[in-house]
Protein backbone atom coordinates (compact mmCIF):
# COMPACT_ATOMS: atom_id res chain seq x y z
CA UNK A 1 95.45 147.29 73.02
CA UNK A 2 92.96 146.49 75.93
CA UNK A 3 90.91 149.34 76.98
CA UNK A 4 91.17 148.21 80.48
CA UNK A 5 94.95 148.29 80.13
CA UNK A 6 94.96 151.49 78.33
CA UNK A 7 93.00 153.16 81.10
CA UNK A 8 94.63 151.65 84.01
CA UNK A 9 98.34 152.93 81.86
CA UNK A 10 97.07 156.48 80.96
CA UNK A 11 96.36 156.37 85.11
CA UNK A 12 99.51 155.29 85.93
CA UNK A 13 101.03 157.38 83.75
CA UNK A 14 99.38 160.91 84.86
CA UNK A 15 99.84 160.01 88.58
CA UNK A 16 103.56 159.50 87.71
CA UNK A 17 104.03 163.06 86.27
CA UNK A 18 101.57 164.89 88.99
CA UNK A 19 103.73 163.29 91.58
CA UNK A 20 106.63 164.68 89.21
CA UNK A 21 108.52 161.36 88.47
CA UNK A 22 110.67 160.41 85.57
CA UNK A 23 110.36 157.03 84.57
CA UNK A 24 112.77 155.76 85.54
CA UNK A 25 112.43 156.99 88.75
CA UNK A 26 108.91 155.22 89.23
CA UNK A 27 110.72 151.74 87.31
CA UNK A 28 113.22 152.04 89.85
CA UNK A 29 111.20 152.82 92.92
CA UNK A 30 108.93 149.52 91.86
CA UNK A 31 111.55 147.34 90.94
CA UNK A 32 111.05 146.99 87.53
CA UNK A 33 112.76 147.87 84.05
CA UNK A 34 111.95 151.31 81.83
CA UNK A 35 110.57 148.96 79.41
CA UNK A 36 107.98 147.30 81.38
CA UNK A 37 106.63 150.03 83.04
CA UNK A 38 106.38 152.25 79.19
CA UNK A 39 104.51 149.19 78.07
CA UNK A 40 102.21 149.71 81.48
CA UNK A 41 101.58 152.99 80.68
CA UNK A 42 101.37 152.99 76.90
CA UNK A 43 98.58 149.96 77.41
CA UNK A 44 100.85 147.25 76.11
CA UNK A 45 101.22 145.31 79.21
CA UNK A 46 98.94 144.13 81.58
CA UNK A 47 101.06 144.39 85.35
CA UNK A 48 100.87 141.09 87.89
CA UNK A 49 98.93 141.98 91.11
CA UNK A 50 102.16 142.01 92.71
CA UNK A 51 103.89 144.82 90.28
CA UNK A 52 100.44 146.47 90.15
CA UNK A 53 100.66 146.75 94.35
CA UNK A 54 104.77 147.86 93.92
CA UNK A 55 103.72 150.67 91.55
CA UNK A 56 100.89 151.76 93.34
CA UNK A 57 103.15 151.88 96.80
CA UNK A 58 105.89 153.75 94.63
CA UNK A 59 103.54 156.37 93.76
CA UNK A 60 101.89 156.51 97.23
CA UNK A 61 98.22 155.82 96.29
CA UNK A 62 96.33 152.05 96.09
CA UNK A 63 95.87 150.10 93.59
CA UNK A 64 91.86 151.02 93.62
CA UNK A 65 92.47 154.97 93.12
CA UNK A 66 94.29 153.83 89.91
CA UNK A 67 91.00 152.91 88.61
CA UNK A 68 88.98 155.32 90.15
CA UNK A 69 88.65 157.23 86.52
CA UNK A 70 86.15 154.20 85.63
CA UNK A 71 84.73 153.14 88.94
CA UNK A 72 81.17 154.01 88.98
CA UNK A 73 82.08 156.30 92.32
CA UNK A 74 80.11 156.56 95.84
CA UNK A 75 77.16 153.91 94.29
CA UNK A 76 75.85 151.40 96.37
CA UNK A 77 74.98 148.80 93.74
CA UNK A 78 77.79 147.53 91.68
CA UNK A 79 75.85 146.22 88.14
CA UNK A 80 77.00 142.55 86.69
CA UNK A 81 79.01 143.76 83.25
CA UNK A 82 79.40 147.26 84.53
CA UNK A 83 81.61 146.57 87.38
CA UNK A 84 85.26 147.99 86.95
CA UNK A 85 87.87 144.99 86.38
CA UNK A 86 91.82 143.98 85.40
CA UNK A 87 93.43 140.85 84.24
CA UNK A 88 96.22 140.03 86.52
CA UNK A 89 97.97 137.63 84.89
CA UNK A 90 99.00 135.88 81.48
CA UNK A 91 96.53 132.97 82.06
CA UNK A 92 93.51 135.11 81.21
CA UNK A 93 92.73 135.58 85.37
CA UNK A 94 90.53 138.86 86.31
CA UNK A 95 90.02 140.38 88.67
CA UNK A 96 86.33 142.63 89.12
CA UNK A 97 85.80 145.05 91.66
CA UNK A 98 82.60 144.34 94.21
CA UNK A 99 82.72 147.94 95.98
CA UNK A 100 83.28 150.91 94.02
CA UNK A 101 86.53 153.13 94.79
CA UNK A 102 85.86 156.00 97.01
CA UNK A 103 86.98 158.32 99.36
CA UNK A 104 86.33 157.35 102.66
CA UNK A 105 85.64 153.56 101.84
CA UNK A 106 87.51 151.46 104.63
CA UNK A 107 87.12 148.17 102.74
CA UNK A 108 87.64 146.35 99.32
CA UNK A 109 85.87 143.36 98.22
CA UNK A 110 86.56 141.85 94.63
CA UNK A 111 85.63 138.83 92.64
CA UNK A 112 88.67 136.97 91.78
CA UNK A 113 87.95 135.19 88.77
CA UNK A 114 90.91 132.72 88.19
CA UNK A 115 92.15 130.47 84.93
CA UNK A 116 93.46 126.59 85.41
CA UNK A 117 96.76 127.84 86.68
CA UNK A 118 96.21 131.54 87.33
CA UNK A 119 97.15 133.34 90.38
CA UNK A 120 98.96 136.38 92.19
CA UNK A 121 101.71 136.01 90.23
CA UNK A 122 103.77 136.30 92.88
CA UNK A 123 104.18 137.39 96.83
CA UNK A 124 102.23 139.94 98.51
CA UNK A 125 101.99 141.98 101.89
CA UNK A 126 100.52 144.76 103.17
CA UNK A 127 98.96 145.93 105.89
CA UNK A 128 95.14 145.14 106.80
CA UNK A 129 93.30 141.88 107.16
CA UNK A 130 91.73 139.18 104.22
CA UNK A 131 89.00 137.34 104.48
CA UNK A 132 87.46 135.26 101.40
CA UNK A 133 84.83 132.69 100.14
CA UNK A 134 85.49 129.97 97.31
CA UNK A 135 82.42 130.05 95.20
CA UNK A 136 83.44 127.74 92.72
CA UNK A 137 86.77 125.41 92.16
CA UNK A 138 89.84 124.97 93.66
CA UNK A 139 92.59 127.52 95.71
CA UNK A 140 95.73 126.88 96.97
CA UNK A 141 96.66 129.80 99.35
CA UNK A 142 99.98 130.51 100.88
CA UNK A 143 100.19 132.32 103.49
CA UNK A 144 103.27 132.47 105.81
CA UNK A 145 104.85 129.97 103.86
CA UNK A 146 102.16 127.22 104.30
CA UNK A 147 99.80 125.98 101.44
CA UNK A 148 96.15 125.78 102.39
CA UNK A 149 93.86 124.25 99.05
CA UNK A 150 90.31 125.29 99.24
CA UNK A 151 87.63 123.96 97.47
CA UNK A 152 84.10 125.44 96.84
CA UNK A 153 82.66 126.39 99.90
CA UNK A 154 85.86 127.24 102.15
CA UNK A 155 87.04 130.50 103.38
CA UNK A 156 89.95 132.19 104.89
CA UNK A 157 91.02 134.77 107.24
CA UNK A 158 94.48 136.01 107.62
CA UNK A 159 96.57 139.23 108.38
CA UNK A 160 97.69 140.68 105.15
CA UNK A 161 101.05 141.28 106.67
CA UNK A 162 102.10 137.73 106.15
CA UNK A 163 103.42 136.97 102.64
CA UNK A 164 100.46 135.48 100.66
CA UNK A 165 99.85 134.23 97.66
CA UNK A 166 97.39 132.24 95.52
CA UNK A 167 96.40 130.08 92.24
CA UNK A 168 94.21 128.14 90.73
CA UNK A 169 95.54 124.48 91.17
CA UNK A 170 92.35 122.74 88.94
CA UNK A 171 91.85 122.80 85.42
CA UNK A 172 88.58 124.94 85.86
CA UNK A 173 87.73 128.46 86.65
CA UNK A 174 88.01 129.44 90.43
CA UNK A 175 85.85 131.79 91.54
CA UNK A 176 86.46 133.41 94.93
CA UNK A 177 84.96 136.71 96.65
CA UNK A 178 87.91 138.18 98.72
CA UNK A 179 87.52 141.13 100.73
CA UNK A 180 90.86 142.95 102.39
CA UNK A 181 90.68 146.08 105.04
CA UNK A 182 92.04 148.99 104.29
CA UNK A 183 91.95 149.02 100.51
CA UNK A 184 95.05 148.06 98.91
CA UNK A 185 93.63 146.88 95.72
């Protein structure tokens, strides 16, 4: 067991009984089985971005208060190795957070840190706005139902509204700083 998973579960897992939930009620409300969501919570299973967003929705919070246990809190320097991060997806893709989970904090900003192949894992939308930077490699983005590959150097802009999605087309790391408004991640 991951001790990233096992925190992000044992979050999950509290918020689920303070909002006075059964499981299956949360499974149900995020479209997923039982099953998967025990092994989310026991630190088994490591959740998409896109069943990380549904569960966070189903429990009425964002995905960022679900690690605000071990974000380092109202700082204004986020430390290289200390910053707060999730893998969001088999491929070994992470995800590291660039502005510490707060109260009162009207923006997100992460480092997506993406495997040959690794991506969302599926469709997302939500409300707010995106706007990102490709550091290093290669990103195909879909957004609206149109594919958009980036290369180091390009960015994007887009209402989070529209179904998106992303992965790492190459057969290097991507690297891409993405920051969203309001915090959904």
């Amino acid at each position: 067991m991951n001790g990233e998973e096992a925190a992000l579960g044992g979050k999950v897992r509290s918020t689920r009984i303070i909002k006075g939930l059964k499981l299956r009620d949360l499974a149900g409300r995020a479209g997923c089985s039982e099953s998967l969501l025990s092994k989310i919570e026991n630190g088994r299973a490591s959740p998409s971005l896109a069943m990380l967003q549904r569960i966070a929705a189903s429990l009425d919070v964002t995905v960022p208060a679900l690690f605000a246990a071990r974000a380092a809190g109202e700082g204004i320097v986020g430390r290289a190795g200390e910053r707060p991060s999730m893998r969001i997806d088999a491929k070994g893709s992470r995800l590291e957070q660039l502005v510490p989970a707060g109260a009162g904090r009207s923006l997100e900003g992460n480092l997506h840190i993406l495997a040959p192949g690794g991506g969302s894992a599926g469709t997302l939308a939500h409300a707010g706005e995106e706007v990102g930077f490709v550091l290093k490699g290669e990103l195909d983005l879909t957004v609206d139902g149109e594919t958009h590959r980036l290369r180091t150097g390009d960015s994007f802009v887009f209402r989070s509204e529209l179904p998106h999605s992303y992965r790492n087309p190459g057969r290097t790391e991507t690297r891409v700083v993405w920051v969203s408004t309001p915090p959904t991640f």
